[in-house]
C-alpha atoms as a PDB file:
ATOM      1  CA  UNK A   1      11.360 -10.865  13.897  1.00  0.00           C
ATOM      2  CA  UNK A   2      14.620 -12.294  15.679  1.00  0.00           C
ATOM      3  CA  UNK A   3      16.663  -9.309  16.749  1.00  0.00           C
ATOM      4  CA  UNK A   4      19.487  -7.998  15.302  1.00  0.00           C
ATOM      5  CA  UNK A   5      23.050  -7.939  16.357  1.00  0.00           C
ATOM      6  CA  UNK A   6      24.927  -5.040  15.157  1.00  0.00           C
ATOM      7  CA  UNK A   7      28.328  -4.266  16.043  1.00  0.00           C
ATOM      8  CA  UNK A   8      27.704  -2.387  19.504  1.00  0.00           C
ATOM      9  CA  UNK A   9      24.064  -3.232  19.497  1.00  0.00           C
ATOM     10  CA  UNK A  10      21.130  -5.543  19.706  1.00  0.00           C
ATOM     11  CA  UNK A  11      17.391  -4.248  18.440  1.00  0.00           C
ATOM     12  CA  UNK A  12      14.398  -5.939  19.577  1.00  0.00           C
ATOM     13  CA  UNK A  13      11.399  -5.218  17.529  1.00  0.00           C
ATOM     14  CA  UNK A  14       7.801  -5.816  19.298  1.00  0.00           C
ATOM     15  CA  UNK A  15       4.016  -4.605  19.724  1.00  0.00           C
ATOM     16  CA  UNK A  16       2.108  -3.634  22.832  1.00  0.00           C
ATOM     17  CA  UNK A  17      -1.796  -4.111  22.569  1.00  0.00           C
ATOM     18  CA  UNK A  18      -2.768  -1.569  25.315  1.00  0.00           C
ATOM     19  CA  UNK A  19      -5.658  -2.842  27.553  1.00  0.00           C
ATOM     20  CA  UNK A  20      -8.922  -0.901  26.772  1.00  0.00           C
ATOM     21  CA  UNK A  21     -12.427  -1.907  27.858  1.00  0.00           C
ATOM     22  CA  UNK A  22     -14.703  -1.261  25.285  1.00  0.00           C
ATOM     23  CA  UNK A  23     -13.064   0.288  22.735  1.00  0.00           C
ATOM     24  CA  UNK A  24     -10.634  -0.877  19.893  1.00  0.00           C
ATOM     25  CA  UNK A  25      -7.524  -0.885  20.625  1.00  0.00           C
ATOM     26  CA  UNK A  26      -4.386   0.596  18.392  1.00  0.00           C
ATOM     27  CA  UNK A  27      -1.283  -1.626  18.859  1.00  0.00           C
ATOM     28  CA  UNK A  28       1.705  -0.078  19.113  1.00  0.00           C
ATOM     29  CA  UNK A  29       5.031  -1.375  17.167  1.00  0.00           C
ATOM     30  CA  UNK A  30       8.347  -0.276  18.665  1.00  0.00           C
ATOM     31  CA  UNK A  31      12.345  -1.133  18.385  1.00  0.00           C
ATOM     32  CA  UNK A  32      14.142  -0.924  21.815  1.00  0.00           C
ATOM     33  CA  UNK A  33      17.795  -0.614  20.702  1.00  0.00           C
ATOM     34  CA  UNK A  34      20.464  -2.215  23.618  1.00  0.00           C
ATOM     35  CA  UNK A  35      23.679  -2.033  24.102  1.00  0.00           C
ATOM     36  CA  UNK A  36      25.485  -5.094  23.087  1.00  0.00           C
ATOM     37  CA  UNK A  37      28.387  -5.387  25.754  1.00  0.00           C
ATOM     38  CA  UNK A  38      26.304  -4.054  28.635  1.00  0.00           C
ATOM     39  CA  UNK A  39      22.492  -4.821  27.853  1.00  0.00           C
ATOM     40  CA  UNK A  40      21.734  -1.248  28.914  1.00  0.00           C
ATOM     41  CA  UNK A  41      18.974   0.574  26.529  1.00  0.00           C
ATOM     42  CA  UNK A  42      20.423   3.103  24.377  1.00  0.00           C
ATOM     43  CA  UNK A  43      17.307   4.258  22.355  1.00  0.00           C
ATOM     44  CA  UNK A  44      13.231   3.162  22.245  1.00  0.00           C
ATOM     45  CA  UNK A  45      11.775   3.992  18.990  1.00  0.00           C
ATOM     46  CA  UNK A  46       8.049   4.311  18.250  1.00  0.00           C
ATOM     47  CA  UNK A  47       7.039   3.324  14.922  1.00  0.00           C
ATOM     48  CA  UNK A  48       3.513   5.026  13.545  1.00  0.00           C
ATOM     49  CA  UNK A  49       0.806   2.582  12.509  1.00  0.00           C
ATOM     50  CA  UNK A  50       1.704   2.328   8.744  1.00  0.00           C
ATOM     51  CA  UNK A  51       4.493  -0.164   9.877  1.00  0.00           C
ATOM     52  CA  UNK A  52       2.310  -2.760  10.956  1.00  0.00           C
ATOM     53  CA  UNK A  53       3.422  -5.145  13.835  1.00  0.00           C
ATOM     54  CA  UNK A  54       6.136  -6.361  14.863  1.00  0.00           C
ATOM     55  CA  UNK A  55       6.183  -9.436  12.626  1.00  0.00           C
ATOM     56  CA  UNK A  56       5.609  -7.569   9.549  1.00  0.00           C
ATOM     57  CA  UNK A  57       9.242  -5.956  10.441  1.00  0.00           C
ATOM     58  CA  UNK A  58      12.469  -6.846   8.628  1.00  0.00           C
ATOM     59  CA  UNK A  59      15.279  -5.353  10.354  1.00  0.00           C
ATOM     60  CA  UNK A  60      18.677  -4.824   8.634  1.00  0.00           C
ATOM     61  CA  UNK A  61      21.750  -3.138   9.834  1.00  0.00           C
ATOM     62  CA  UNK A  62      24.712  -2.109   7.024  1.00  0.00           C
ATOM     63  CA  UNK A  63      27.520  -0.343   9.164  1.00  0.00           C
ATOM     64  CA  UNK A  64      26.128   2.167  11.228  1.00  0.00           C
ATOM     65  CA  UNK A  65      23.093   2.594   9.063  1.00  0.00           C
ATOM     66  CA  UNK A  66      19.871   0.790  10.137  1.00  0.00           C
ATOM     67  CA  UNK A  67      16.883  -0.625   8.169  1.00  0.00           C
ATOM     68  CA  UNK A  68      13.916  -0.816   9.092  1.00  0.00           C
ATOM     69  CA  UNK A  69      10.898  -1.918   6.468  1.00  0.00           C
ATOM     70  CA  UNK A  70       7.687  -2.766   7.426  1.00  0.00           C
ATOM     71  CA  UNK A  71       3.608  -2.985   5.849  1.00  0.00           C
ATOM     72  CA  UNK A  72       3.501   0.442   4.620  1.00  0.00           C
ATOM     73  CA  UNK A  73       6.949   1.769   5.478  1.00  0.00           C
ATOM     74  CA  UNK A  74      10.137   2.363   5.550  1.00  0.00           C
ATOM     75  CA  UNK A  75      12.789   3.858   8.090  1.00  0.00           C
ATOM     76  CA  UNK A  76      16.284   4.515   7.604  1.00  0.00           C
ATOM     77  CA  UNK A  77      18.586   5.621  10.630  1.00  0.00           C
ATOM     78  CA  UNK A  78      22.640   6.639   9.889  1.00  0.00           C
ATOM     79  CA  UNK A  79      24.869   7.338  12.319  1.00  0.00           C
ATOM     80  CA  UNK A  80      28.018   9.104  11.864  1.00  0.00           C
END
């Protein structure tokens, strides 16, 4: 998905396929969260398999709540 720009932050959503020989591998979906002004990373969250990738991810931010809905799931983060 195109990442989203919060108020203080920008969250990239992506997957890794990690490099095995001769097994299958289990990709692994995750949302780095920067910080907007500085670009520094704030927070890297690992999302379990039931998400799906990356591009099954809608990300949506509603104050300092975050969104994130995927395949099979469902996250919600608020901040105080």
């Amino acid at each position: 998905p195109l990442p989203l720009v919060a108020r203080d932050t920008v969250l990239l959503a992506y997957t890794e396929l990690p490099r095995t020989r001769g097994q299958a591998s289990v990709p692994k979906t995750q949302v780095l969260v920067l910080d907007r002004a500085t670009g520094a990373q704030r927070e890297l969250m690992k999302l379990s398999e039931e998400f799906g990738r990356a591009e099954q991810l809608e990300l949506t931010s509603v104050g300092t709540t975050l969104w994130v809905s995927g395949q099979n799931g469902l996250f919600v983060r608020a901040k105080p």
